[in-house]
C-alpha atoms as a PDB file:
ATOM      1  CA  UNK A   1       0.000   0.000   0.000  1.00  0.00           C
ATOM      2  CA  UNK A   2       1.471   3.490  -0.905  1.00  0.00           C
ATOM      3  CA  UNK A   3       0.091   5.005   1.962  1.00  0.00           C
ATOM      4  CA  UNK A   4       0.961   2.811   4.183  1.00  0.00           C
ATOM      5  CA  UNK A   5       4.055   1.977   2.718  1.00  0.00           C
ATOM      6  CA  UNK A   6       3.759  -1.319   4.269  1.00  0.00           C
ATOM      7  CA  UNK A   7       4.283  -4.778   1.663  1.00  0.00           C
ATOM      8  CA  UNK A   8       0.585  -6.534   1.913  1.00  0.00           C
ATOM      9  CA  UNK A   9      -1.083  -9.707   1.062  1.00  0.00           C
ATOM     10  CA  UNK A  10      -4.087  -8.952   0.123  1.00  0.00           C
ATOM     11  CA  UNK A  11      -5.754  -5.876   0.845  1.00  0.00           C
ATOM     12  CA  UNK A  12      -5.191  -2.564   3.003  1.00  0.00           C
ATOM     13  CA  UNK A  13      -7.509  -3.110   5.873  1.00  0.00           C
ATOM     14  CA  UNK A  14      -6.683   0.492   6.823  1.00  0.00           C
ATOM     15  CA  UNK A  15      -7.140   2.175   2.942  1.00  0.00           C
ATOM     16  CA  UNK A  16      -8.952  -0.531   1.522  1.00  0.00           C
ATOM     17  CA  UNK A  17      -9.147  -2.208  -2.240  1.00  0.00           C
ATOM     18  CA  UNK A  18      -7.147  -0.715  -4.980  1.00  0.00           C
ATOM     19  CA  UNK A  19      -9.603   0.316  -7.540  1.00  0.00           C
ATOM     20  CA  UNK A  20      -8.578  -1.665 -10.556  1.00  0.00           C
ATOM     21  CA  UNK A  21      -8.943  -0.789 -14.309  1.00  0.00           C
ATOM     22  CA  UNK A  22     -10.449  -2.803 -16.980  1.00  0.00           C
ATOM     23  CA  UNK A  23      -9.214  -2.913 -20.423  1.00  0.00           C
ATOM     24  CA  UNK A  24     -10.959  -2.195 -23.225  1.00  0.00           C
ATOM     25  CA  UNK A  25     -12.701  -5.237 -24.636  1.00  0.00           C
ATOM     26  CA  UNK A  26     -11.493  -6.558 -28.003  1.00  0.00           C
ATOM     27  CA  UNK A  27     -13.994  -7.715 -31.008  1.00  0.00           C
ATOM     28  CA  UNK A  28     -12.779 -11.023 -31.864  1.00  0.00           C
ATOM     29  CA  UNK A  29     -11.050 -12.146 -35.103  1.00  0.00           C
ATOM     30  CA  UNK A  30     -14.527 -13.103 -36.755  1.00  0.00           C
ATOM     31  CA  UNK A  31     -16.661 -10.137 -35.613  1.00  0.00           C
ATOM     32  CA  UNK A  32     -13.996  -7.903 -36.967  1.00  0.00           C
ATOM     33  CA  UNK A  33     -14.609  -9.372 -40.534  1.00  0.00           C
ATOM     34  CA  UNK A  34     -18.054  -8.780 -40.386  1.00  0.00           C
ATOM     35  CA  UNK A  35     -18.910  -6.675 -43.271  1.00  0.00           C
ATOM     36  CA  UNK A  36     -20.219  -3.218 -42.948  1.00  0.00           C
ATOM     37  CA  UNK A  37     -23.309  -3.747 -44.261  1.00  0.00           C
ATOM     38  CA  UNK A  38     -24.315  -6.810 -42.332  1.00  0.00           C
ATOM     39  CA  UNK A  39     -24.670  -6.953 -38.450  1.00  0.00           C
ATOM     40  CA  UNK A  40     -24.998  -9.572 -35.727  1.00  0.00           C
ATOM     41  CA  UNK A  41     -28.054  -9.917 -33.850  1.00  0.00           C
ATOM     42  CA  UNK A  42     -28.786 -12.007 -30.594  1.00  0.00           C
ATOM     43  CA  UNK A  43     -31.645 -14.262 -31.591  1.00  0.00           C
ATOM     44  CA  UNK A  44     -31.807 -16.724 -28.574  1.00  0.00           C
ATOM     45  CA  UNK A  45     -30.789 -17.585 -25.137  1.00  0.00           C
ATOM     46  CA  UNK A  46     -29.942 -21.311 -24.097  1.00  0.00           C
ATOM     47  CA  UNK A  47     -28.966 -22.771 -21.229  1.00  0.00           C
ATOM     48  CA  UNK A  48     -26.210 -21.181 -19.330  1.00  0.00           C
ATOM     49  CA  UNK A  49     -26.854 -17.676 -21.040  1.00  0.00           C
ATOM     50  CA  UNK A  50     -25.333 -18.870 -24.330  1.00  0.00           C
ATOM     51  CA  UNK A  51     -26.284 -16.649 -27.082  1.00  0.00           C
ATOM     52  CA  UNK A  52     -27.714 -17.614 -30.139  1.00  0.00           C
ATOM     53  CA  UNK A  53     -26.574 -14.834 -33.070  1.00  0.00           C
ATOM     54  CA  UNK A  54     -27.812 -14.260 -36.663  1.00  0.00           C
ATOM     55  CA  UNK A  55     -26.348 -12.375 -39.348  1.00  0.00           C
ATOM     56  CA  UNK A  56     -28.658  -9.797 -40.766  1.00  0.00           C
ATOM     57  CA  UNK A  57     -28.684  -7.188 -43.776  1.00  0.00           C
ATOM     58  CA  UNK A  58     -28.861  -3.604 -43.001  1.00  0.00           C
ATOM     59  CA  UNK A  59     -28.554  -2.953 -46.715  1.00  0.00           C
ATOM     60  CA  UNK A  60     -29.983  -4.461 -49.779  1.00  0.00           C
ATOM     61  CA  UNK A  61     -27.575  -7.193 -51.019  1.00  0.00           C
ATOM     62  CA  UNK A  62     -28.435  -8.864 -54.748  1.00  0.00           C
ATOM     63  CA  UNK A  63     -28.428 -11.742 -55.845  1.00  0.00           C
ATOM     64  CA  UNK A  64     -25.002 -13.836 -57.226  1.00  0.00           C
ATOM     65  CA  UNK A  65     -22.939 -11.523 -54.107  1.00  0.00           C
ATOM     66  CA  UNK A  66     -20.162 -13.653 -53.607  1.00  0.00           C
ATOM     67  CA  UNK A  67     -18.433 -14.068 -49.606  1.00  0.00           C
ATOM     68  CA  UNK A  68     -15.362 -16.228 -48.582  1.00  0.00           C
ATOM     69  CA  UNK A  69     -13.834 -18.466 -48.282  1.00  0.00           C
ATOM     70  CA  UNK A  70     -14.804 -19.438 -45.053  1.00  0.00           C
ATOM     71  CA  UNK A  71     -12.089 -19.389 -42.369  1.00  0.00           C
ATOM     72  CA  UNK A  72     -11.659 -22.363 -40.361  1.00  0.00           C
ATOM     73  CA  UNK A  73      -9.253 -24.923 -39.123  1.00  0.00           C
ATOM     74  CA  UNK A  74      -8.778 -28.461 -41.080  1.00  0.00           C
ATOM     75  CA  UNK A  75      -9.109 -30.942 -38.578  1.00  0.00           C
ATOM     76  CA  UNK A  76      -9.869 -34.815 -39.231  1.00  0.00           C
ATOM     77  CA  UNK A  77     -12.932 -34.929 -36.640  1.00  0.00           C
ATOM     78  CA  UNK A  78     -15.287 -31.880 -35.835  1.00  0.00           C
ATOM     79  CA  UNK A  79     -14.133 -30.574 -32.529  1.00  0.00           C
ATOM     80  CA  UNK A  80     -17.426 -28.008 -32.232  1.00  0.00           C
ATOM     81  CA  UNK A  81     -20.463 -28.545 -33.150  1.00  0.00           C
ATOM     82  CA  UNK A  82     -23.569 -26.216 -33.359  1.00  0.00           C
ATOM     83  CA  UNK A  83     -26.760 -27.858 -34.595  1.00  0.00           C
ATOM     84  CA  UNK A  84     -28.091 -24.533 -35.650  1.00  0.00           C
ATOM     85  CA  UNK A  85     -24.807 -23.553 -38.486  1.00  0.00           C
ATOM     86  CA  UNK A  86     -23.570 -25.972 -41.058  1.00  0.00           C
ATOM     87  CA  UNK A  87     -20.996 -28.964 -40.861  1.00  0.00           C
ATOM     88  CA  UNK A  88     -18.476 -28.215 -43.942  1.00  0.00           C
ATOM     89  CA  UNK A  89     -16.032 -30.284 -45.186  1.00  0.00           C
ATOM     90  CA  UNK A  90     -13.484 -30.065 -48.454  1.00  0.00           C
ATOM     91  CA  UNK A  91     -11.658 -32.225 -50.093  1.00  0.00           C
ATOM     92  CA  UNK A  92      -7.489 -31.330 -49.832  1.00  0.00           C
ATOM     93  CA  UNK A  93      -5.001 -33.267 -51.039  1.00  0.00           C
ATOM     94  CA  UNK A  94      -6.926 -36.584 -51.868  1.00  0.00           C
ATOM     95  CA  UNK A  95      -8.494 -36.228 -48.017  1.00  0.00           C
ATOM     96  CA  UNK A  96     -11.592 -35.315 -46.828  1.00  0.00           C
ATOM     97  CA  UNK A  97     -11.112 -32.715 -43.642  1.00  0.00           C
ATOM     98  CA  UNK A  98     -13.824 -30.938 -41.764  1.00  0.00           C
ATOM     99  CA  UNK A  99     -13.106 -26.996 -41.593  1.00  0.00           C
ATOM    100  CA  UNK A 100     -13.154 -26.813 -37.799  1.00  0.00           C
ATOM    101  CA  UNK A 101     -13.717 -23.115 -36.134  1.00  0.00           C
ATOM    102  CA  UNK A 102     -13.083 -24.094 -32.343  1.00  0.00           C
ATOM    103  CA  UNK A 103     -13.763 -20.206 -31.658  1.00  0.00           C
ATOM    104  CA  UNK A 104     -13.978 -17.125 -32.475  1.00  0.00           C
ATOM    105  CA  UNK A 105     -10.267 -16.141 -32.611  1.00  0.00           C
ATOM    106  CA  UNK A 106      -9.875 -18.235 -35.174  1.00  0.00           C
ATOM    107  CA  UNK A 107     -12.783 -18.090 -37.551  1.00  0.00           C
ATOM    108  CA  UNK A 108     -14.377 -15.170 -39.368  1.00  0.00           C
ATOM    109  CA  UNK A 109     -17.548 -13.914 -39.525  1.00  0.00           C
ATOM    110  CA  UNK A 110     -19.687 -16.611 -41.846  1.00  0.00           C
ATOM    111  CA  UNK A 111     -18.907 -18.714 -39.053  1.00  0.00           C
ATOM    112  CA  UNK A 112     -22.289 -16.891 -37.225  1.00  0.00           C
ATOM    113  CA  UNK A 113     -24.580 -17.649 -40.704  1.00  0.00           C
ATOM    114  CA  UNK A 114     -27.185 -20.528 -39.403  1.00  0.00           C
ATOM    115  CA  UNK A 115     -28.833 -22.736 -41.472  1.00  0.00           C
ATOM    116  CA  UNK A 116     -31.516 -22.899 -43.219  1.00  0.00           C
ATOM    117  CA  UNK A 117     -34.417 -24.859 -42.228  1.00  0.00           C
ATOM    118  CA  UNK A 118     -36.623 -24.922 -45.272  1.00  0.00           C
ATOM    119  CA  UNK A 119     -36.259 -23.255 -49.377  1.00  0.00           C
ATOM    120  CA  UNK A 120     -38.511 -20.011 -48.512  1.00  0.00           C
ATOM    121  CA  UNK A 121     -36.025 -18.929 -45.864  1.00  0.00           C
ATOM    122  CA  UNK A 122     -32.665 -19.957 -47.566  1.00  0.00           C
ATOM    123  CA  UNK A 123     -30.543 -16.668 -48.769  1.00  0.00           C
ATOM    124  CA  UNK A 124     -27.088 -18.205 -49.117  1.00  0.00           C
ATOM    125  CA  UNK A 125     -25.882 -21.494 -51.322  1.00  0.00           C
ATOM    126  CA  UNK A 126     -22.844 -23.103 -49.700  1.00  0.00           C
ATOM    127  CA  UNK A 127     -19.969 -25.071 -52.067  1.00  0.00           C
ATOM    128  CA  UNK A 128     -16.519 -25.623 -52.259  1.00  0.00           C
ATOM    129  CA  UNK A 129     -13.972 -24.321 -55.055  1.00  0.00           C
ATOM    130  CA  UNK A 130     -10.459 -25.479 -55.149  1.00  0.00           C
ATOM    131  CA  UNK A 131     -10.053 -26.859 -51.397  1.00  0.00           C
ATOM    132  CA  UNK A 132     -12.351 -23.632 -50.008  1.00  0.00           C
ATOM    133  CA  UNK A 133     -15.983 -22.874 -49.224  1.00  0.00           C
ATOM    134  CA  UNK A 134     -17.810 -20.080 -50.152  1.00  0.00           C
ATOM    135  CA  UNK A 135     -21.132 -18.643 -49.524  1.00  0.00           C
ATOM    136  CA  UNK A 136     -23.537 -16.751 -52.368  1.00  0.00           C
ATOM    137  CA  UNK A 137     -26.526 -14.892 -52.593  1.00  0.00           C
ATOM    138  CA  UNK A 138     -28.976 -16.822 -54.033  1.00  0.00           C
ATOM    139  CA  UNK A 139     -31.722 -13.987 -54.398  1.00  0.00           C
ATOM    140  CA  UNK A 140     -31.949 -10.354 -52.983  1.00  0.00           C
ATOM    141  CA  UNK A 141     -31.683  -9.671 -49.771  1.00  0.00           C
ATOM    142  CA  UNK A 142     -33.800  -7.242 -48.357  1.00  0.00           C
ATOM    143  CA  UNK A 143     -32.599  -4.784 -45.254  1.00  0.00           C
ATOM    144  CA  UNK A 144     -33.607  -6.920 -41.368  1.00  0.00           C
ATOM    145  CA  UNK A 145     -33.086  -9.939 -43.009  1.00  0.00           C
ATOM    146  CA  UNK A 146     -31.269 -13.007 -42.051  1.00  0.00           C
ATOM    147  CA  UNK A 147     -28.795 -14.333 -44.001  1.00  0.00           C
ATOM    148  CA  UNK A 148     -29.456 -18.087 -43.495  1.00  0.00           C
ATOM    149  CA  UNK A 149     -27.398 -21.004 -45.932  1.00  0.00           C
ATOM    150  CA  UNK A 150     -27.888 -24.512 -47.181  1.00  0.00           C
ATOM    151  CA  UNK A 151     -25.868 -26.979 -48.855  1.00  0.00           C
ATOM    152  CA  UNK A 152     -25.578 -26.527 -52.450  1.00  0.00           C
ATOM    153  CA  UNK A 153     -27.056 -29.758 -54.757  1.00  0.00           C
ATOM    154  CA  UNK A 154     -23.119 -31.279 -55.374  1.00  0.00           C
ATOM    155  CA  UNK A 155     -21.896 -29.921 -52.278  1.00  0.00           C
ATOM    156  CA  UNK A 156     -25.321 -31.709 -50.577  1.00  0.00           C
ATOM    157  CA  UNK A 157     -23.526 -34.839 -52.115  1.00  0.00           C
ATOM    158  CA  UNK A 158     -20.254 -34.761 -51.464  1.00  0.00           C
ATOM    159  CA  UNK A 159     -21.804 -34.136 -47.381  1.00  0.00           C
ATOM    160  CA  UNK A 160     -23.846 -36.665 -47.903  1.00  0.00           C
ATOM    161  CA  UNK A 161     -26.619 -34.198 -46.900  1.00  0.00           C
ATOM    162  CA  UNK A 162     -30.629 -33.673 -48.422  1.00  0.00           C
ATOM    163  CA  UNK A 163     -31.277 -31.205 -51.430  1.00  0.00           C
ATOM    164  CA  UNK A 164     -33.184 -29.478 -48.151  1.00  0.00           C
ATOM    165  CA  UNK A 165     -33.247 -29.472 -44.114  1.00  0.00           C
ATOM    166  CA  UNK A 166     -36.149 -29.167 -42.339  1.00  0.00           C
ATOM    167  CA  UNK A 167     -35.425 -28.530 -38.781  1.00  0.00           C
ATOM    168  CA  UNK A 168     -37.865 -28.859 -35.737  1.00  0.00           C
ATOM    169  CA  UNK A 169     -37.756 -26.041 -33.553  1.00  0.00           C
ATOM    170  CA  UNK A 170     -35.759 -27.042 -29.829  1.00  0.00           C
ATOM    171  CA  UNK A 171     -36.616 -25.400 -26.695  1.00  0.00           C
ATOM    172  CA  UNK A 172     -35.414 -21.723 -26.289  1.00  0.00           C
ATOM    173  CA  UNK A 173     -36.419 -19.032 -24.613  1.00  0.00           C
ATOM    174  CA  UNK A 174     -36.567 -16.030 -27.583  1.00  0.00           C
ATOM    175  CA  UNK A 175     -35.486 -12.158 -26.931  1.00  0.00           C
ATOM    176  CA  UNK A 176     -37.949  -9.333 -27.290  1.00  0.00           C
ATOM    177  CA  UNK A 177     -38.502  -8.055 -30.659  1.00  0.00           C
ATOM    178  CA  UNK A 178     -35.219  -5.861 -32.248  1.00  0.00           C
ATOM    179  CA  UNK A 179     -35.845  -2.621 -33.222  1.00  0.00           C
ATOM    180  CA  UNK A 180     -35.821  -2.024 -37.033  1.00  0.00           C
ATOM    181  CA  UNK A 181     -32.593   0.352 -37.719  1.00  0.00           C
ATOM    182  CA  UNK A 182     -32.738   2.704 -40.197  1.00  0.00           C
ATOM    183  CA  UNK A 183     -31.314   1.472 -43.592  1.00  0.00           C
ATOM    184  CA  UNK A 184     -28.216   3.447 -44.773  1.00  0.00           C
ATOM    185  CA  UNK A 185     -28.232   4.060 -48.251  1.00  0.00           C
ATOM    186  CA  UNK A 186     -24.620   2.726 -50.439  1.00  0.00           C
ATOM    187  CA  UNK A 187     -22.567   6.099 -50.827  1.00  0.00           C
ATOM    188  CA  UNK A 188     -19.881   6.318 -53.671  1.00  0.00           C
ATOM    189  CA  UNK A 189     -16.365   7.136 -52.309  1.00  0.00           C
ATOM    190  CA  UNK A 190     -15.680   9.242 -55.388  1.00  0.00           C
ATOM    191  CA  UNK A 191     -19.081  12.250 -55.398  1.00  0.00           C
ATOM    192  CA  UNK A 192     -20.942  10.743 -51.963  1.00  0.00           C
ATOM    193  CA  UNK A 193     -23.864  10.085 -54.109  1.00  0.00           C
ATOM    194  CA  UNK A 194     -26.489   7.383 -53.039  1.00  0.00           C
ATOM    195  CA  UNK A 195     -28.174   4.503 -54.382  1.00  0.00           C
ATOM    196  CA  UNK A 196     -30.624   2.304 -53.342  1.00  0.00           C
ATOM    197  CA  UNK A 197     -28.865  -1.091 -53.991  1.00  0.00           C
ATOM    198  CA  UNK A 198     -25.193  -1.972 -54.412  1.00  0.00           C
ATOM    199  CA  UNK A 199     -25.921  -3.030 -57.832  1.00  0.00           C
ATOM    200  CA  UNK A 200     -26.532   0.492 -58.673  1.00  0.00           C
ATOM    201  CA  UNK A 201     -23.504   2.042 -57.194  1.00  0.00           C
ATOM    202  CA  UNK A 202     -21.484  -0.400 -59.020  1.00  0.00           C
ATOM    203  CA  UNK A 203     -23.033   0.839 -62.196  1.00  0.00           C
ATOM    204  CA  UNK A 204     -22.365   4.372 -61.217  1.00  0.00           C
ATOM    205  CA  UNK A 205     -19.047   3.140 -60.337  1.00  0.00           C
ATOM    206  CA  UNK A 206     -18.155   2.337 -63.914  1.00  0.00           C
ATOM    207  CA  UNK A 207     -18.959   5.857 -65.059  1.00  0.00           C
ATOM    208  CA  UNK A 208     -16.080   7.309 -62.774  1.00  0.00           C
ATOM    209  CA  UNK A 209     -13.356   4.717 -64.164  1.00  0.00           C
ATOM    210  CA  UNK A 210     -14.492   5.704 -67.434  1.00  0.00           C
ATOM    211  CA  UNK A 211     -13.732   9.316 -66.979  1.00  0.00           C
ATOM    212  CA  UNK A 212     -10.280   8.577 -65.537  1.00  0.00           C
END
C-alpha cells in the first residue's frame, strides 16, 4: 500500500481495495470481418446464457454476391459442433477434412450464418472451389433480413446431406422483438452520391473509371 508503505497480502484493511482498471474489450477475429453492411443480432438464449446470433442485412444485397472463403481450421474430426450452423467439409489433397472453427479467434464472420431450415427462408448457397468454401446470394436480400445457408445440390452430395433441411424447432427461450434500424443508403467514395442497392452504385461506379 502506498500510503501505508507497508508490503501486503491482500488488501489494506486500513485504505482498503485498490480500484482496478479494466481494459478495453477486443472484437474477436470473426466479428472484426463482419462486413459493414451486415450486423450480428442475438436471436436466442440457451442454457447457461449462451447466445444464439444471426447475421442480418442492413442494406440491400443482390443476388449472385459472392463471400469467402470461409475461415476455419482443417481438422480430421469436428471438434465443435452447433446444430443450428452448417458442418463443412473439403476435399485437400486426396483427403476429406472438416473446416473446424473451435472459436472465435480463429474463424471469421460466416462462421455466425445458421442454417436454413426450409427453401422459402434460404438466402445463401454453400460449395466448395479449389479446397475452399464459399457462400452466395442466391436472391436479394432485403434490409432486417437473415442471411441463413444450405448446402448446395453437389456440395449436398459430397456431405452426404438432403437437397433441403427441415429442422424442428428445440426449446429456447426467444429475446424481445429488435428494433428495425434505419437502412443506410450505399454512398460512392468518389461524389458521396447514393443509391438504393449496391448493384446500382457499381453501375455508377463504372462511369467514374471511365472518366479517368
Amino acid at each position: 500500500c502506498e500510503d501505508c508503505g507497508k508490503s501486503l497480502i491482500g488488501e489494506c484493511k486500513l485504505h482498503g481495495p485498490l480500484i482496478r482498471a479494466k481494459d478495453r474489450v477486443i472484437p474477436s477475429r470473426a466479428r472484426l470481418t463482419l462486413p459493414h453492411y451486415l450486423t450480428l443480432r442475438v436471436l436466442e438464449l440457451r442454457a447457461g446464457n449462451q447466445q444464439i446470433l444471426g447475421v442480418f442485412a442492413k442494406k440491400v444485397i443482390q443476388k449472385r454476391i459472392q463471400f469467402g472463403p470461409y475461415v476455419g481450421q482443417l481438422s480430421t474430426k469436428l471438434t465443435r459442433y452447433d446444430e443450428s450452423r452448417l458442418v463443412l467439409q473439403v476435399l485437400k489433397d486426396g483427403g476429406k477434412y472438416f473446416l473446424d472453427t473451435p472459436n472465435e479467434d480463429c474463424g471469421n464472420w460466416m462462421m455466425f450464418v445458421r442454417l436454413a431450415r426450409n427453401q422459402e427462408e434460404q438466402t445463401l448457397v454453400a460449395y466448395q472451389h479449389c479446397g475452399e468454401v464459399y457462400f452466395t446470394t442466391v436472391k436479394p436480400i432485403e434490409p432486417h433480413t437473415e442471411l441463413k445457408v444450405w448446402y448446395a445440390a453437389d456440395y449436398a452430395k459430397f456431405m452426404e446431406a438432403s437437397a433441403v433441411f427441415i429442422k424442428e424447432e428445440s426449446d429456447v427461450c426467444p429475446l424481445p422483438p429488435v428494433a428495425k434500424e434505419p437502412v443506410d443508403p450505399w454512398t460512392c467514395s468518389s461524389c458521396r452520391s447514393t443509391f438504393a442497392t449496391f448493384a446500382l452504385l457499381e453501375s455508377h461506379q463504372c462511369i467514374h473509371k471511365d472518366r479517368v
